[in-house]
PDB file of N, CA and C in Angstrom:
ATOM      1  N   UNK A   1       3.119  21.572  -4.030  1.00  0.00           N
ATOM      2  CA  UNK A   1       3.104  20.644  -2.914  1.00  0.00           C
ATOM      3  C   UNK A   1       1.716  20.557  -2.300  1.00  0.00           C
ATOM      4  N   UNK A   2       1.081  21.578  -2.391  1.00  0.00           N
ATOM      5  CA  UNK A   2      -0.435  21.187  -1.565  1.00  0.00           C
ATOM      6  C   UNK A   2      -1.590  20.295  -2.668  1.00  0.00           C
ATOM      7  N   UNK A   3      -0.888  21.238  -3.956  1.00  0.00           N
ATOM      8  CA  UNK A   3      -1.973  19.772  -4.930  1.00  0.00           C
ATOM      9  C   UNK A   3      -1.715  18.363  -4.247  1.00  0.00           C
ATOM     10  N   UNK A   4      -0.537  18.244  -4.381  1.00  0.00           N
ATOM     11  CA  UNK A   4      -0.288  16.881  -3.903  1.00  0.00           C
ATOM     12  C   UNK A   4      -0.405  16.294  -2.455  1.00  0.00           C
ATOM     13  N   UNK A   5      -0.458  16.787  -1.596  1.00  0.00           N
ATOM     14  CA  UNK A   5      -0.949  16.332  -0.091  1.00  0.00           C
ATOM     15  C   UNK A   5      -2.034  16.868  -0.203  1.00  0.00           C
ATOM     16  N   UNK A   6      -2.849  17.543  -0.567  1.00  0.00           N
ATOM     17  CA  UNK A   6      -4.083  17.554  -0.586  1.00  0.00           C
ATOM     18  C   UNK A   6      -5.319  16.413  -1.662  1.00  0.00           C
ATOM     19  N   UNK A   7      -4.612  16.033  -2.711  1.00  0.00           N
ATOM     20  CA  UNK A   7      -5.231  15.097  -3.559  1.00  0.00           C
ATOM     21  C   UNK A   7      -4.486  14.169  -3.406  1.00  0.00           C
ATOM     22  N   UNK A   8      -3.363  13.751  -3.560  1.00  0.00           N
ATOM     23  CA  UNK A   8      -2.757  12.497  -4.095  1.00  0.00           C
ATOM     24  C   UNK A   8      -3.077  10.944  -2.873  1.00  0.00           C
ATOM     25  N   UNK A   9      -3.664  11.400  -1.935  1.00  0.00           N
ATOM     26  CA  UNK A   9      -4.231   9.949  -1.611  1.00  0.00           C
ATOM     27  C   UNK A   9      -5.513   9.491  -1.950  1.00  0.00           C
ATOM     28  N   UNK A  10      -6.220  10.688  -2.311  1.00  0.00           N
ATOM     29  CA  UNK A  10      -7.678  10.364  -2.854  1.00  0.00           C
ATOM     30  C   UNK A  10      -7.587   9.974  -4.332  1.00  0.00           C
ATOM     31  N   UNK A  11      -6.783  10.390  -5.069  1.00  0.00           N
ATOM     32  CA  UNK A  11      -6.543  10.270  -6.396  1.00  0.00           C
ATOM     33  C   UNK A  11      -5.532   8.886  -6.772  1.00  0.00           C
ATOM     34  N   UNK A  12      -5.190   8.543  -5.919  1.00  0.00           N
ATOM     35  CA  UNK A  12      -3.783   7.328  -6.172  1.00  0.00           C
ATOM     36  C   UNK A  12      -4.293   5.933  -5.338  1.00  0.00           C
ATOM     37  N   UNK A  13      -5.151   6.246  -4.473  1.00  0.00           N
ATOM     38  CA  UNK A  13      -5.416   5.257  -3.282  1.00  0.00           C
ATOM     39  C   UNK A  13      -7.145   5.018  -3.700  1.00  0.00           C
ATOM     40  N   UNK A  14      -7.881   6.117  -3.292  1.00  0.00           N
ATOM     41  CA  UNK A  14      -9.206   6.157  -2.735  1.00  0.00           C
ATOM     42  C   UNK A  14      -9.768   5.861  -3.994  1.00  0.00           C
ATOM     43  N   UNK A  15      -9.880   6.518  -4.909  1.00  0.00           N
ATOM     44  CA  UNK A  15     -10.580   6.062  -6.162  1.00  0.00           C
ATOM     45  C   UNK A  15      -9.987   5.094  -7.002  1.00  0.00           C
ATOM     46  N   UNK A  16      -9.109   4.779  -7.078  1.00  0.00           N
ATOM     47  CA  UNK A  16      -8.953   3.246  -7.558  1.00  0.00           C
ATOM     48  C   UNK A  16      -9.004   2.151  -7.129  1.00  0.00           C
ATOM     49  N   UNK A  17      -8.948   2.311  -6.044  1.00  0.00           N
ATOM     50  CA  UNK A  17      -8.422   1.293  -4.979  1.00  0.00           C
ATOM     51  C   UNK A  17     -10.439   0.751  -4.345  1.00  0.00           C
ATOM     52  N   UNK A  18     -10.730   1.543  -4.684  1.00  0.00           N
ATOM     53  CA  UNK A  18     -12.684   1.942  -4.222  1.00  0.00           C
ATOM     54  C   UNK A  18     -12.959   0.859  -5.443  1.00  0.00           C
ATOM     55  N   UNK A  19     -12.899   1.334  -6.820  1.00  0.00           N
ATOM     56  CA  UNK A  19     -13.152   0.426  -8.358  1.00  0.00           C
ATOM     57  C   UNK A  19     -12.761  -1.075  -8.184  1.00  0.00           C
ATOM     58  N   UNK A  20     -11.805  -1.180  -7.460  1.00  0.00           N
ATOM     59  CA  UNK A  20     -10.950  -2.597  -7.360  1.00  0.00           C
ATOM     60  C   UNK A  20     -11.720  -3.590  -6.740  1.00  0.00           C
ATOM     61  N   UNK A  21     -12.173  -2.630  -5.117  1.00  0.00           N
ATOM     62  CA  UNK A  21     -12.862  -3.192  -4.370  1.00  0.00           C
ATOM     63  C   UNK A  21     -13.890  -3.741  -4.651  1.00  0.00           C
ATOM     64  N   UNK A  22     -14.880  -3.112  -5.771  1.00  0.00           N
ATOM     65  CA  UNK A  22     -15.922  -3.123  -6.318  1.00  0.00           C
ATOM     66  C   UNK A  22     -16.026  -4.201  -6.991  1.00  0.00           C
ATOM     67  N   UNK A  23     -15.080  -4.344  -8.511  1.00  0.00           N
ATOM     68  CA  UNK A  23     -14.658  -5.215  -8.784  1.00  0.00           C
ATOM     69  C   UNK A  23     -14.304  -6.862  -8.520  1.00  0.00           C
ATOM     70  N   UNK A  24     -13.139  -6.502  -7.515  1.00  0.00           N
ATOM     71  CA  UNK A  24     -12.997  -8.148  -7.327  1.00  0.00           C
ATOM     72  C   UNK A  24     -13.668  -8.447  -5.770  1.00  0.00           C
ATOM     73  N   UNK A  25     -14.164  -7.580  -4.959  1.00  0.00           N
ATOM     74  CA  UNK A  25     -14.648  -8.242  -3.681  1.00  0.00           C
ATOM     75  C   UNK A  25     -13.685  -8.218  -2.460  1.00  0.00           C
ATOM     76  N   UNK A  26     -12.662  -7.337  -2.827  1.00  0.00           N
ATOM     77  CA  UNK A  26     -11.705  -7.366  -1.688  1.00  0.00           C
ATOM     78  C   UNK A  26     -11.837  -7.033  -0.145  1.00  0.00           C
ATOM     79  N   UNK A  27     -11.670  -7.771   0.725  1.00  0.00           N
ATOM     80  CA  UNK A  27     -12.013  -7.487   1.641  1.00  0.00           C
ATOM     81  C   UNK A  27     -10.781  -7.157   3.288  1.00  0.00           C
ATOM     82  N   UNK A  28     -10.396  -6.434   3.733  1.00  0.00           N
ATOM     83  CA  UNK A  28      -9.666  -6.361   4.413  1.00  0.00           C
ATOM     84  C   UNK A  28      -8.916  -7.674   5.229  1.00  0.00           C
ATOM     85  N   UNK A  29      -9.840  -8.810   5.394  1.00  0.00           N
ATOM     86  CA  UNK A  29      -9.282 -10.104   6.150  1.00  0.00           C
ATOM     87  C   UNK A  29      -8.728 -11.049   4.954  1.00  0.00           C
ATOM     88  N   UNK A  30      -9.338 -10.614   3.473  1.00  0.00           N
ATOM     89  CA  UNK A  30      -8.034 -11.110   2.903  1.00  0.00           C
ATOM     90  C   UNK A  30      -6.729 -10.670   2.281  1.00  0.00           C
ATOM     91  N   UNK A  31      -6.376  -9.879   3.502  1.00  0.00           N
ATOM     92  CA  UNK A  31      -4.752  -9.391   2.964  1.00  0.00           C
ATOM     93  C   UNK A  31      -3.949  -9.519   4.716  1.00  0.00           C
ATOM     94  N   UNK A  32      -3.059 -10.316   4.395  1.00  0.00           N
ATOM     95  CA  UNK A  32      -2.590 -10.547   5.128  1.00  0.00           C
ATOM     96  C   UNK A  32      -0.948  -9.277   5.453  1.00  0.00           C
ATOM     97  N   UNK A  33      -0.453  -8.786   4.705  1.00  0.00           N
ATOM     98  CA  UNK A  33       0.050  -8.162   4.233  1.00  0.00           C
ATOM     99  C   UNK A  33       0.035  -6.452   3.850  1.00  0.00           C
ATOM    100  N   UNK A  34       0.349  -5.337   3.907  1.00  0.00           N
ATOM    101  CA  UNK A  34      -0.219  -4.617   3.223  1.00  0.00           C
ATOM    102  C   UNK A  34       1.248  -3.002   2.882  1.00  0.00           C
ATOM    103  N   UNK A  35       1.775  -3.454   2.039  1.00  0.00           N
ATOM    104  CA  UNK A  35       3.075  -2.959   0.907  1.00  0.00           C
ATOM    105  C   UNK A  35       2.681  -1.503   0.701  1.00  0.00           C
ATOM    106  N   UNK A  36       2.374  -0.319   0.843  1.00  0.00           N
ATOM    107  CA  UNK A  36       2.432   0.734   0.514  1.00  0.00           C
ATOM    108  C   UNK A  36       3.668   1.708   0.441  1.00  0.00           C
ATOM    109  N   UNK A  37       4.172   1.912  -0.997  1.00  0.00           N
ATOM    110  CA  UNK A  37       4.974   2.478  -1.281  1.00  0.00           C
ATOM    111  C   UNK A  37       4.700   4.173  -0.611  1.00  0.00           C
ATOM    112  N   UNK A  38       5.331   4.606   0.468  1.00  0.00           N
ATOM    113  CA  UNK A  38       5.402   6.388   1.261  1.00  0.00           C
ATOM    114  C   UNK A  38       6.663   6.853   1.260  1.00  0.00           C
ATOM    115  N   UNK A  39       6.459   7.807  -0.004  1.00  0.00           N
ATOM    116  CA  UNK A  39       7.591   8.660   0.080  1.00  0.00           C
ATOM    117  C   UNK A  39       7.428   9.299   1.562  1.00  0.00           C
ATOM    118  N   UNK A  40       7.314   9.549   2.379  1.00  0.00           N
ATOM    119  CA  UNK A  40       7.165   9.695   3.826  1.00  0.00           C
ATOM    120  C   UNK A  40       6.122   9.584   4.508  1.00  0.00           C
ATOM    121  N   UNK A  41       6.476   9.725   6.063  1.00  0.00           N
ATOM    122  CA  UNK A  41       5.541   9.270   7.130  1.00  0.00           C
ATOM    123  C   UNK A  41       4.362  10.459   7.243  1.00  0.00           C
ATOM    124  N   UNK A  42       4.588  11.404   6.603  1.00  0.00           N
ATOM    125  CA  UNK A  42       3.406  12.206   6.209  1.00  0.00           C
ATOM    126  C   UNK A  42       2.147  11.516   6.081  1.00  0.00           C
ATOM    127  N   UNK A  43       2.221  10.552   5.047  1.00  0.00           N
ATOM    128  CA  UNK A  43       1.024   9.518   4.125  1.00  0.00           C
ATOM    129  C   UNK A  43       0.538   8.820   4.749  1.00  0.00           C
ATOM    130  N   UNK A  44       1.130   8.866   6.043  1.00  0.00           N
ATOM    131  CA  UNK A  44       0.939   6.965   6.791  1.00  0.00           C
ATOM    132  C   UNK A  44      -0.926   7.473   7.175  1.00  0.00           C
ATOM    133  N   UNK A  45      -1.090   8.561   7.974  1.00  0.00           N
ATOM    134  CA  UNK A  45      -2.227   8.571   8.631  1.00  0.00           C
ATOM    135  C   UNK A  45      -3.243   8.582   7.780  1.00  0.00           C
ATOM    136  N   UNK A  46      -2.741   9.699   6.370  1.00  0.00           N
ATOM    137  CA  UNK A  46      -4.150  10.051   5.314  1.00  0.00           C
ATOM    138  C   UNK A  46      -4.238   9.003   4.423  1.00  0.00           C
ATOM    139  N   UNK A  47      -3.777   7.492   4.521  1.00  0.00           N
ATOM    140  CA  UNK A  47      -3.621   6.501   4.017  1.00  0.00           C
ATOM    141  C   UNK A  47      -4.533   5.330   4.531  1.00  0.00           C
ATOM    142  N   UNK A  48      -4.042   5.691   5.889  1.00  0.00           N
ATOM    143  CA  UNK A  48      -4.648   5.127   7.313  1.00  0.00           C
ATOM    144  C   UNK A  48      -6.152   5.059   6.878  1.00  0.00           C
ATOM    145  N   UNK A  49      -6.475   6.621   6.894  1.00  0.00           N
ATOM    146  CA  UNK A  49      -7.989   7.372   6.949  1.00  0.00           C
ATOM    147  C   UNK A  49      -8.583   6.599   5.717  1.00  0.00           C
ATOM    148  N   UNK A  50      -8.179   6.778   4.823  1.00  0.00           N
ATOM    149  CA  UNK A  50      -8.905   6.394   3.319  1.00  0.00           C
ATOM    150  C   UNK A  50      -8.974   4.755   3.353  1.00  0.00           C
ATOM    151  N   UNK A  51      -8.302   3.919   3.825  1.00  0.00           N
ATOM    152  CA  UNK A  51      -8.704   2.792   3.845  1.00  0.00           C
ATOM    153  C   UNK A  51      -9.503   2.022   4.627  1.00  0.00           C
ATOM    154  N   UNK A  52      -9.883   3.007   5.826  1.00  0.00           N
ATOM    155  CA  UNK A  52     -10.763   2.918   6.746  1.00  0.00           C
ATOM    156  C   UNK A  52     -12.410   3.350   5.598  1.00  0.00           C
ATOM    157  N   UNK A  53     -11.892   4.591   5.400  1.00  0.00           N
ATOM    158  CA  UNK A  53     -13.457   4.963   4.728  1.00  0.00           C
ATOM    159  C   UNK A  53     -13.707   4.538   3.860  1.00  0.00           C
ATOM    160  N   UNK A  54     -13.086   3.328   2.636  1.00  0.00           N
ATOM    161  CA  UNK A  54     -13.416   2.619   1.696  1.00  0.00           C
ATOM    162  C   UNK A  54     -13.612   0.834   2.226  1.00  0.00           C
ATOM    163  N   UNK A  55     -13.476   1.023   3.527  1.00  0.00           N
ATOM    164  CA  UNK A  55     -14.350  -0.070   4.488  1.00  0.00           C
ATOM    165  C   UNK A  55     -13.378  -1.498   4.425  1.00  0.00           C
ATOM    166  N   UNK A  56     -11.825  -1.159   3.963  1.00  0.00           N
ATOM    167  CA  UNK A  56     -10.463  -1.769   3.845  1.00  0.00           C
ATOM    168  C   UNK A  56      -9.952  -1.446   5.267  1.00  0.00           C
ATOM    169  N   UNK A  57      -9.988  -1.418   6.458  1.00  0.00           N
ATOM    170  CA  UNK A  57      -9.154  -1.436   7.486  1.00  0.00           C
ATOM    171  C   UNK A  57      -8.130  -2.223   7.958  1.00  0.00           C
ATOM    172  N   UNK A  58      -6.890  -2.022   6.858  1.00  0.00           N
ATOM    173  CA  UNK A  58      -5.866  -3.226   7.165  1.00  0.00           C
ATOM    174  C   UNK A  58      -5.217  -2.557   8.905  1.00  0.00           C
ATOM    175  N   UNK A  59      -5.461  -3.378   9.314  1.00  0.00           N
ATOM    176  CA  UNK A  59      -4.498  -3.000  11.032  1.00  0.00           C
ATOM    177  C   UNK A  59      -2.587  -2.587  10.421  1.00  0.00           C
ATOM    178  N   UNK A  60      -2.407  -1.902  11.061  1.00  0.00           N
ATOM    179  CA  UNK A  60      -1.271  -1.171  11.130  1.00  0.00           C
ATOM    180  C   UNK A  60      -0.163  -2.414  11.421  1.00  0.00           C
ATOM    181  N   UNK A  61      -0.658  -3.766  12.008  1.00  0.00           N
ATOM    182  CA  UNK A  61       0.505  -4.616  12.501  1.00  0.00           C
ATOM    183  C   UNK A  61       0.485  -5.613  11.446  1.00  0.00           C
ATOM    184  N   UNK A  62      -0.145  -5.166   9.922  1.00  0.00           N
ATOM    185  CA  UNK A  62      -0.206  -5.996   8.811  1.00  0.00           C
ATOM    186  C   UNK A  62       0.475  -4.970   7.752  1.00  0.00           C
ATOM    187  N   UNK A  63       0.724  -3.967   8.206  1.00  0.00           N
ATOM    188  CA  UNK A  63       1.385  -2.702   7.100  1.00  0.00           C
ATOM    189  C   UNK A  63       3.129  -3.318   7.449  1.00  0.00           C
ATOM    190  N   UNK A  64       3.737  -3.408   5.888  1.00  0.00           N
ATOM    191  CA  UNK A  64       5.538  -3.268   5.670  1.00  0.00           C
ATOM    192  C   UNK A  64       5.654  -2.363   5.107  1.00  0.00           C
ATOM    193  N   UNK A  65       6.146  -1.611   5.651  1.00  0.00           N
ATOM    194  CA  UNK A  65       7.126  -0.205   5.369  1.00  0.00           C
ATOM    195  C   UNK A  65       8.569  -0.355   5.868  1.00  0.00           C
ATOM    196  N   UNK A  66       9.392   0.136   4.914  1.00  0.00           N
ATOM    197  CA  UNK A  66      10.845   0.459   4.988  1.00  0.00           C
ATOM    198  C   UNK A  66      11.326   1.524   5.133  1.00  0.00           C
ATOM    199  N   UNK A  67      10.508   2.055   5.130  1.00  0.00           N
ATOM    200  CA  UNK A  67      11.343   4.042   4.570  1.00  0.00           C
ATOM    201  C   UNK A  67      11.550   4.320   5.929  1.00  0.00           C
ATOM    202  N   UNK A  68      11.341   4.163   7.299  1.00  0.00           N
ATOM    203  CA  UNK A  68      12.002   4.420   8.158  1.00  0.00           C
ATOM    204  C   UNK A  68      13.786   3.669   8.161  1.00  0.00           C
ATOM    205  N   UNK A  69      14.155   2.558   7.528  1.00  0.00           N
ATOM    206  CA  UNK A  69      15.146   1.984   7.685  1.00  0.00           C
ATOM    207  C   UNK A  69      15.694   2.366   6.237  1.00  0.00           C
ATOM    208  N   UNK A  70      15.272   2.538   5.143  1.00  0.00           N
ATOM    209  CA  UNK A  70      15.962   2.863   3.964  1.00  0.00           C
ATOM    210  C   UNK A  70      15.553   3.913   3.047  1.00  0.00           C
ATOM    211  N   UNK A  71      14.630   4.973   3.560  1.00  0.00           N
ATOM    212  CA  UNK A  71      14.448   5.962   3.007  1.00  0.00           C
ATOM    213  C   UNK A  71      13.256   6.045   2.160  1.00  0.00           C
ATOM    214  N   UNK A  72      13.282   6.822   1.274  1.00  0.00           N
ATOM    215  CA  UNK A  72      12.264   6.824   0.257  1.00  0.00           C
ATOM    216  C   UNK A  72      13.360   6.660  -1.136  1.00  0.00           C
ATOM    217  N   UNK A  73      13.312   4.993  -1.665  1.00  0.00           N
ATOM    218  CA  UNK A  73      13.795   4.332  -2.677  1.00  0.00           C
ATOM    219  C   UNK A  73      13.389   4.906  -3.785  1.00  0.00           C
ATOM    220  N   UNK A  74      12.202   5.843  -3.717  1.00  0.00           N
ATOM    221  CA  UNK A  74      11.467   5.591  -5.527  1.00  0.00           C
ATOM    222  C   UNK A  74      10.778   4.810  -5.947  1.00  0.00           C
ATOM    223  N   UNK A  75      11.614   4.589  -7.056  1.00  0.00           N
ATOM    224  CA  UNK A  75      10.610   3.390  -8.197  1.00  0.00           C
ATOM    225  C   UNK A  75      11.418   1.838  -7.990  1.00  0.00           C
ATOM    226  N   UNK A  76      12.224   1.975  -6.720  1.00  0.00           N
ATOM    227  CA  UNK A  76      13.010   0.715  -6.526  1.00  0.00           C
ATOM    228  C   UNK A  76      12.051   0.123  -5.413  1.00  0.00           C
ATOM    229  N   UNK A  77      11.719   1.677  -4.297  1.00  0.00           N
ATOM    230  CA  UNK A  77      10.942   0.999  -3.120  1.00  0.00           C
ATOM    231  C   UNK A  77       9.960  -0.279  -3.580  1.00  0.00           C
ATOM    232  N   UNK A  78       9.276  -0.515  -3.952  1.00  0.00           N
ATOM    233  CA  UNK A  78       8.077  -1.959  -3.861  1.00  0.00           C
ATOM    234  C   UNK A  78       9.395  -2.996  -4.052  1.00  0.00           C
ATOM    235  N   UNK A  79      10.031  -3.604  -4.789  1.00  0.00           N
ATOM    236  CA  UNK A  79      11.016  -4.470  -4.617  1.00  0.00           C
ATOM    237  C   UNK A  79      11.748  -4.531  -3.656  1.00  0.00           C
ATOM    238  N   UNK A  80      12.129  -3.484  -3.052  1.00  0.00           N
ATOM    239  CA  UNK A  80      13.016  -3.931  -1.811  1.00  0.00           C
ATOM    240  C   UNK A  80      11.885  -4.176  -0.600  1.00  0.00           C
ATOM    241  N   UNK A  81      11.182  -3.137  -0.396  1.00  0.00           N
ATOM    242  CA  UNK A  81      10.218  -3.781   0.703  1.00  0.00           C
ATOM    243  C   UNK A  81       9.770  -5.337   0.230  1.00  0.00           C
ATOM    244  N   UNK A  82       9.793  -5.771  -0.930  1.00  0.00           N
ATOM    245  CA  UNK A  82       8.927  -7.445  -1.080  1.00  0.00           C
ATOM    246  C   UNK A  82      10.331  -8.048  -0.704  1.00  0.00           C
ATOM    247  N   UNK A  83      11.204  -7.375  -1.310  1.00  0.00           N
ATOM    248  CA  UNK A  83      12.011  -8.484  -0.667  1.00  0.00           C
ATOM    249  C   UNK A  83      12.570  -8.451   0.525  1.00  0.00           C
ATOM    250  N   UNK A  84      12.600  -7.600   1.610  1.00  0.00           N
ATOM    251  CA  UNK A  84      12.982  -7.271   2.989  1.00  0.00           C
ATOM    252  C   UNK A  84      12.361  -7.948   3.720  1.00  0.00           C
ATOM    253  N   UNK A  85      10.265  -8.097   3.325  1.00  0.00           N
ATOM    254  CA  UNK A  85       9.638  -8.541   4.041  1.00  0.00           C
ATOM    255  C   UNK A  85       9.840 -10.213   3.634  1.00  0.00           C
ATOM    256  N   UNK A  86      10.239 -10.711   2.688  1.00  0.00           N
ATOM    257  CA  UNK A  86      10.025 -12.034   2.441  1.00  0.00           C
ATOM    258  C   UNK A  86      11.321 -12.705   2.889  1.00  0.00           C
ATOM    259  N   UNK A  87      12.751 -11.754   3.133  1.00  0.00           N
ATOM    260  CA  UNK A  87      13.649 -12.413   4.221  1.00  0.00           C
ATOM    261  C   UNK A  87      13.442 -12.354   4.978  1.00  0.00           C
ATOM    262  N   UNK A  88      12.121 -11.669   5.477  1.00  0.00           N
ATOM    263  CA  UNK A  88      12.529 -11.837   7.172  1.00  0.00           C
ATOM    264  C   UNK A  88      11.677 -12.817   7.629  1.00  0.00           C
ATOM    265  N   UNK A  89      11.045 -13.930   6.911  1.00  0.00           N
ATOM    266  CA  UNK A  89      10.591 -15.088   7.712  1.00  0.00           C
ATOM    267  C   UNK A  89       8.903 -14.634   7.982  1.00  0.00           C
ATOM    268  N   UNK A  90       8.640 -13.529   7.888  1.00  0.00           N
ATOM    269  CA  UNK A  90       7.322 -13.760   8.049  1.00  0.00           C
ATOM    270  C   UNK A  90       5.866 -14.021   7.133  1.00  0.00           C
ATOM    271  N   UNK A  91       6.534 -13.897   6.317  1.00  0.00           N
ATOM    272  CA  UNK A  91       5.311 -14.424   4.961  1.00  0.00           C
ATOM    273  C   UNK A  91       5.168 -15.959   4.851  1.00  0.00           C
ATOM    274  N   UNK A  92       3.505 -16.535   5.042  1.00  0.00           N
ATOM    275  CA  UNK A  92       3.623 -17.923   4.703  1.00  0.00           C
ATOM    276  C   UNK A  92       3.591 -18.116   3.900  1.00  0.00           C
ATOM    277  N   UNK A  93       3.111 -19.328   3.223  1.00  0.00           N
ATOM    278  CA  UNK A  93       2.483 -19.670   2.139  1.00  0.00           C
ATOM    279  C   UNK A  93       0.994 -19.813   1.948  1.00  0.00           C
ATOM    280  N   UNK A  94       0.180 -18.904   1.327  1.00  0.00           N
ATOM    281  CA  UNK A  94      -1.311 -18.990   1.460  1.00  0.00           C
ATOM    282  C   UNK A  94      -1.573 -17.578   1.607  1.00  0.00           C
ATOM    283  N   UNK A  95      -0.070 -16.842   2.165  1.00  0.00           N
ATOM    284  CA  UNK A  95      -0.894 -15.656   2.660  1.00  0.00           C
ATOM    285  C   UNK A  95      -0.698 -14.524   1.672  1.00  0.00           C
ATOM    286  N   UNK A  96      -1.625 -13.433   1.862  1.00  0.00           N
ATOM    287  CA  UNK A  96      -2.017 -12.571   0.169  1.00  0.00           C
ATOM    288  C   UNK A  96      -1.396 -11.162   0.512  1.00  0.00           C
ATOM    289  N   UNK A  97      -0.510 -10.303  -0.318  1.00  0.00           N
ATOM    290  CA  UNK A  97      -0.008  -9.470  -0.528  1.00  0.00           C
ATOM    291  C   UNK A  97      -0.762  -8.177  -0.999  1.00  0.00           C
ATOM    292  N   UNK A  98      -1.007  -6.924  -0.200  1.00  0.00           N
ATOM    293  CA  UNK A  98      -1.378  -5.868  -1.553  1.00  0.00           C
ATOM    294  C   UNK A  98      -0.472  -5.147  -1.590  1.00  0.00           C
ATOM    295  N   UNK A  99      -0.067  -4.679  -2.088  1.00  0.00           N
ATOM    296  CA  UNK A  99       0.911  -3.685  -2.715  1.00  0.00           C
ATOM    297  C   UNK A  99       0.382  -2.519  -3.295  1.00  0.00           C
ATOM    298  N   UNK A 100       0.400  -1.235  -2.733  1.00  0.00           N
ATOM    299  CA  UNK A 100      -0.044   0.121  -3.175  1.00  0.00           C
ATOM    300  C   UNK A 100       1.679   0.963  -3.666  1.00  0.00           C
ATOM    301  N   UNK A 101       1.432   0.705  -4.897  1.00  0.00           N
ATOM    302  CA  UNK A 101       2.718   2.290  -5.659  1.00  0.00           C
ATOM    303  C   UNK A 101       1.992   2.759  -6.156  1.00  0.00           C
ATOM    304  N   UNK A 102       1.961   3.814  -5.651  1.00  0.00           N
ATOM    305  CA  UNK A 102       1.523   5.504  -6.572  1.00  0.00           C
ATOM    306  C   UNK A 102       3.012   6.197  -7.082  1.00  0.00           C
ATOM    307  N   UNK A 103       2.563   6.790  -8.157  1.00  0.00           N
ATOM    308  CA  UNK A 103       3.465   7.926  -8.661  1.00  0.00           C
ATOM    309  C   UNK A 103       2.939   9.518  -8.509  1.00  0.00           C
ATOM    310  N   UNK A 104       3.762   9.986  -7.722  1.00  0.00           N
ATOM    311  CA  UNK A 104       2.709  11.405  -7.787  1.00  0.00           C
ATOM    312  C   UNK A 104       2.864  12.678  -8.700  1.00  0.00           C
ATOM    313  N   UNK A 105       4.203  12.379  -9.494  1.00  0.00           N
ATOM    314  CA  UNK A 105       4.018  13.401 -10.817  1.00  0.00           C
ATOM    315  C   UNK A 105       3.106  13.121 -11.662  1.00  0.00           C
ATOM    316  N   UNK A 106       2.136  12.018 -11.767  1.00  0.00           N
ATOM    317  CA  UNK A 106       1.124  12.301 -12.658  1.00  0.00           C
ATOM    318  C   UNK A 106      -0.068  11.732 -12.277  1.00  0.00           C
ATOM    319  N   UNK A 107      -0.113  11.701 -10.561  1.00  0.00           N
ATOM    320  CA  UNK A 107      -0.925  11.501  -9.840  1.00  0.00           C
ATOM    321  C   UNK A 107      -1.834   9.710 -10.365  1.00  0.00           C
ATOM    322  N   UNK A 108      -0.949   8.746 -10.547  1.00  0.00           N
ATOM    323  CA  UNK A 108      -1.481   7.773 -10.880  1.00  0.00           C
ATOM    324  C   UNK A 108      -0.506   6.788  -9.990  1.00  0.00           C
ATOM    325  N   UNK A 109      -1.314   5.035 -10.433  1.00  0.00           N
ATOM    326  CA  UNK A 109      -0.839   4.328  -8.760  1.00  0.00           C
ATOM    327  C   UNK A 109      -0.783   2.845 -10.004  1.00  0.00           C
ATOM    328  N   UNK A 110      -0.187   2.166  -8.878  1.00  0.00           N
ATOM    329  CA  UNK A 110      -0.468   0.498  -9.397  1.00  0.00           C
ATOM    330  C   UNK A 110      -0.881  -0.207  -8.527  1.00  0.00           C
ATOM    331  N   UNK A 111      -1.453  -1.790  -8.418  1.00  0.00           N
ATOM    332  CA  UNK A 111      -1.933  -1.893  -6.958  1.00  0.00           C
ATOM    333  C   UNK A 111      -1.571  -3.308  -7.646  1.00  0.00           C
ATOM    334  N   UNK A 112      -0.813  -4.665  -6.962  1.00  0.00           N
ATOM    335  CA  UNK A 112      -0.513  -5.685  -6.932  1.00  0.00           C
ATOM    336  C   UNK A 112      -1.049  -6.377  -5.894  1.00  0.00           C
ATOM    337  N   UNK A 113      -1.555  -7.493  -6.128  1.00  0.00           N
ATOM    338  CA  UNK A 113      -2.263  -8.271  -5.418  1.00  0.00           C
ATOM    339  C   UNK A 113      -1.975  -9.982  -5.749  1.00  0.00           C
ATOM    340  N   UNK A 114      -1.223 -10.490  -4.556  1.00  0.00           N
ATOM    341  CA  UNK A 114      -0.514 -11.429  -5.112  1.00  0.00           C
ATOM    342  C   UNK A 114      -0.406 -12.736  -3.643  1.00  0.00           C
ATOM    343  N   UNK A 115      -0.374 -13.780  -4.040  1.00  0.00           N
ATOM    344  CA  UNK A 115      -0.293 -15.145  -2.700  1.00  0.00           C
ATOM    345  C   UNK A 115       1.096 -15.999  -2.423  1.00  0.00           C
ATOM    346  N   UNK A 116       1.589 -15.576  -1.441  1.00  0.00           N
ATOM    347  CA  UNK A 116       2.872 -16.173  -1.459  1.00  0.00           C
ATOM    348  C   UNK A 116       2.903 -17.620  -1.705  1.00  0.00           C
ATOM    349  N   UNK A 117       3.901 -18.538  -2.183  1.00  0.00           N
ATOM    350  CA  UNK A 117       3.386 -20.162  -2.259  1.00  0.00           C
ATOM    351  C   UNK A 117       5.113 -20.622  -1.754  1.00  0.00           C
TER     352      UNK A 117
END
């Protein structure tokens, strides 16, 4: 357990998520949205931290999380949060999605990046 709260946001979040940035130019004002799969509220802050220091500061009133209302889903959570958040009326059209799932048995992540229409 401490491998994993001690690495798994730097390893699942910070360094890939850093390459991406690099990559395509992402910039915090274009995500309107921001999907992070947390097996608990543990993650929220050291999640918080790392997207601040990779110069991504999505505001907290642009983060959907469920796991207070339905737990920690697994490998179901990212689908039900897309679809929880897209019944509830607040996604437009135009506006851009990121989506952070990590897996932490083998300390690897996926990151979806997508525009509602």
């Amino acid at each position: 357990m401490r491998l994993l709260n001690d690495n798994i946001v730097r390893a699942t979040l910070g360094e890939p998520l850093a390459a991406i940035i690099e990559r395509r130019g992402l910039k915090a004002a274009d995500i309107d949205w921001f999907l992070p799969h947390l097996s608990s509220q543990y993650f929220v802050e050291p999640v918080s931290q790392c997207l601040e220091a990779l110069g991504l500061p999505i505001p907290r009133e642009r983060w959907f999380s469920n796991l207070a209302s339905k737990g920690n889903t697994g490998s179901a959570s990212p689908y039900i949060m897309l679809d929880e958040l897209f019944r509830s009326g607040r996604v437009k059209p135009g506006q851009k999605l990121l989506m952070f799932v990590p897996e932490s048995g083998r300390f690897s992540s996926g990151f979806i990046y997508m525009e509602a229409v």
